[in-house]
C-alpha atoms as a PDB file:
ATOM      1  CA  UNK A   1      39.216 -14.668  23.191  1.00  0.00           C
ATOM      2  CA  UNK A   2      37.302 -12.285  25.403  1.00  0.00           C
ATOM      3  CA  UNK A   3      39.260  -9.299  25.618  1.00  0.00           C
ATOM      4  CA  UNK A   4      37.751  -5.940  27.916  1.00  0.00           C
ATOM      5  CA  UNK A   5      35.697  -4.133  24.884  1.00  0.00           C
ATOM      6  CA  UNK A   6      34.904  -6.982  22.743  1.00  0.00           C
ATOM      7  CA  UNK A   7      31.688  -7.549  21.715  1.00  0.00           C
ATOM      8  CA  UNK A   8      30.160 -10.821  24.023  1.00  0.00           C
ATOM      9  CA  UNK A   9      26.883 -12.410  22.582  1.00  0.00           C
ATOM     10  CA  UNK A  10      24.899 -14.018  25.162  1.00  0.00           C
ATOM     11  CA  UNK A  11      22.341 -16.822  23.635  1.00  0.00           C
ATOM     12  CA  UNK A  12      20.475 -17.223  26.851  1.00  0.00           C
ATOM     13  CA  UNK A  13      18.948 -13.606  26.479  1.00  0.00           C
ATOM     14  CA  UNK A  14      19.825 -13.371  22.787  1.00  0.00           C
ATOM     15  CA  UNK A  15      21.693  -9.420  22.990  1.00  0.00           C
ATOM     16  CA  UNK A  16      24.992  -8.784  22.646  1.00  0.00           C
ATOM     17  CA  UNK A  17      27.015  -7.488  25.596  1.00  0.00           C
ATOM     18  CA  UNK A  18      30.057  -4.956  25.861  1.00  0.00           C
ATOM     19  CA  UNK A  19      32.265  -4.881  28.420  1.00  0.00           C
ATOM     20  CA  UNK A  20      34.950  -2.422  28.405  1.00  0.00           C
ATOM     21  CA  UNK A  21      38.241  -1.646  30.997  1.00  0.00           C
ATOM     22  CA  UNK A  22      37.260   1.669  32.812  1.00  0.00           C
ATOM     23  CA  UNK A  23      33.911   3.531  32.874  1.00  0.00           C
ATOM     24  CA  UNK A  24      35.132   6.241  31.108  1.00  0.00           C
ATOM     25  CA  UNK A  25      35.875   4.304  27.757  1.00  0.00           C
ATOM     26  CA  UNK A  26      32.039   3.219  28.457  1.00  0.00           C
ATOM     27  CA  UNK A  27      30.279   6.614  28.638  1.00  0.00           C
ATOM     28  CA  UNK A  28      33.180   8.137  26.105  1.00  0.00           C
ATOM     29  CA  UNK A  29      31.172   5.268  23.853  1.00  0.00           C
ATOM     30  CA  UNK A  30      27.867   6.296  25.148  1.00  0.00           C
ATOM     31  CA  UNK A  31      28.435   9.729  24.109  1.00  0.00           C
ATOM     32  CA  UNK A  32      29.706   9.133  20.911  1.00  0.00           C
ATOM     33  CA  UNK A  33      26.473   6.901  19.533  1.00  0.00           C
ATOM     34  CA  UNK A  34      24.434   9.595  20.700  1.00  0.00           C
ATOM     35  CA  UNK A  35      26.498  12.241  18.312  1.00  0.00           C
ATOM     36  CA  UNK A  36      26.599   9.980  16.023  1.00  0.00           C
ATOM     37  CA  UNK A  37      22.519   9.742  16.203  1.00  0.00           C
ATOM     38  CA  UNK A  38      22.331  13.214  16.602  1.00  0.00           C
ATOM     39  CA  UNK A  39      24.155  14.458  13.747  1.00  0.00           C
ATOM     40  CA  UNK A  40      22.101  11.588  11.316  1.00  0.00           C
ATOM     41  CA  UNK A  41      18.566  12.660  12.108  1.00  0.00           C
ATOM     42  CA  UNK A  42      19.664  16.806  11.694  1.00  0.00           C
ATOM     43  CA  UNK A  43      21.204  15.671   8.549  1.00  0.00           C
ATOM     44  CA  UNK A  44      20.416  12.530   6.109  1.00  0.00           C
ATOM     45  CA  UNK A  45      16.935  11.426   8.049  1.00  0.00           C
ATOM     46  CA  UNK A  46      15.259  14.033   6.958  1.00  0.00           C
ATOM     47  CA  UNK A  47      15.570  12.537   3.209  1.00  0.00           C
ATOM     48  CA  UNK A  48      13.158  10.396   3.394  1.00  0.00           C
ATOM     49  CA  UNK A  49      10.115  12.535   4.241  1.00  0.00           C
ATOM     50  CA  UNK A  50      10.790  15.867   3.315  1.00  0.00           C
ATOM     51  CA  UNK A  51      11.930  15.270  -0.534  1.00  0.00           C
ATOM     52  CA  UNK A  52       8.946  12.710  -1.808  1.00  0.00           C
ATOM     53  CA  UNK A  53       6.702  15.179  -1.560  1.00  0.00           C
ATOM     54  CA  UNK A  54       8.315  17.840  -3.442  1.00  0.00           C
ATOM     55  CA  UNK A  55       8.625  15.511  -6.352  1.00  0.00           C
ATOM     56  CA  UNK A  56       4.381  15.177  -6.781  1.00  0.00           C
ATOM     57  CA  UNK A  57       2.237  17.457  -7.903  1.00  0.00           C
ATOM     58  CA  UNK A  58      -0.320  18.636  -5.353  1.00  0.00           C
ATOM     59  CA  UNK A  59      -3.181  16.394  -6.916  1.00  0.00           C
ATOM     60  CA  UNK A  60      -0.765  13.517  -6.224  1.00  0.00           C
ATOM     61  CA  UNK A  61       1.491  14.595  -3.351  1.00  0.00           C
ATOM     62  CA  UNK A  62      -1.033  12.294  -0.863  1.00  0.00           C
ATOM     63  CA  UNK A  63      -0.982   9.351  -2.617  1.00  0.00           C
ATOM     64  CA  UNK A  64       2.551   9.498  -3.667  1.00  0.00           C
ATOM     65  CA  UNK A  65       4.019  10.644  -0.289  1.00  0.00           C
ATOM     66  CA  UNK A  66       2.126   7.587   1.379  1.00  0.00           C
ATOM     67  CA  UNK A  67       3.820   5.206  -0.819  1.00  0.00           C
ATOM     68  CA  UNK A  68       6.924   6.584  -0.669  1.00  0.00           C
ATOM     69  CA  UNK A  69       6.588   6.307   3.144  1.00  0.00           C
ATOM     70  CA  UNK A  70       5.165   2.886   2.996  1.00  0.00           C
ATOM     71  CA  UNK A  71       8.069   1.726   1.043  1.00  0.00           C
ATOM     72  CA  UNK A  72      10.667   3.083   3.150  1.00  0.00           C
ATOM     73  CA  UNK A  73       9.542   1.371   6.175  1.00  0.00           C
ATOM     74  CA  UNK A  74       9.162  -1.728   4.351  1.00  0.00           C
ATOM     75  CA  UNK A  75      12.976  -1.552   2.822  1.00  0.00           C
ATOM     76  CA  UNK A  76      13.936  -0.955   6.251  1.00  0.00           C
ATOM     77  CA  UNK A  77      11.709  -4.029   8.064  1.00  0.00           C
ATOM     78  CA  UNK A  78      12.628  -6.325   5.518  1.00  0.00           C
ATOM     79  CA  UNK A  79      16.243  -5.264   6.071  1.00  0.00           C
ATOM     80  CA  UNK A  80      15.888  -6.020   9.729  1.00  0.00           C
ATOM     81  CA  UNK A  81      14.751  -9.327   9.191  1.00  0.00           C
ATOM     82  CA  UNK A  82      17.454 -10.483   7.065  1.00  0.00           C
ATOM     83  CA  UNK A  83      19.943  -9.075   9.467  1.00  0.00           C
ATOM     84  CA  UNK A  84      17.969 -11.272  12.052  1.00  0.00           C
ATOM     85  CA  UNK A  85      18.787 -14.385   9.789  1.00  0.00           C
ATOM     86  CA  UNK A  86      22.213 -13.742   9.457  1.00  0.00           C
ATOM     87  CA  UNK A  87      22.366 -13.756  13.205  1.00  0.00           C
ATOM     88  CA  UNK A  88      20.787 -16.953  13.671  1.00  0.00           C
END
């Protein structure tokens, strides 16, 4: 059923399309992501790089705040590609 707003996936170019009934429902969507974005990055993004190296002493905070790093953006990559296998 392909209702106005419903998520359409498109295999040809492999994204998912929205369509929606009036523009403003579009940008009103728009908008909103952007908020939502917005308010994530002032608040909870932060988390990631500002508290590992608080927890190290300064002989360590290097080394430990590149591995902390390194391991969040592996988390999040393999995360990705799982999500990518669902998909398929």
């Amino acid at each position: 059923m392909n209702m106005p707003g419903n998520p359409v996936y498109n295999p040809l170019t492999e994204k998912t399309n929205f369509t929606f009934a009036s523009k403003s429902a579009s940008n009103a969507t728009i908008a909103f992501v952007y908020i939502y974005v917005m308010t994530f990055a002032l608040t909870w993004a932060c988390v990631a790089w500002v508290y590992p190296p608080e927890l190290f002493t300064t002989g360590s905070r290097s080394r430990g705040t590149s591995m902390t790093s390194a391991t969040n953006w592996f988390v999040v990559s393999f995360e990705i590609s799982l999500c990518k296998r669902v998909e398929d």
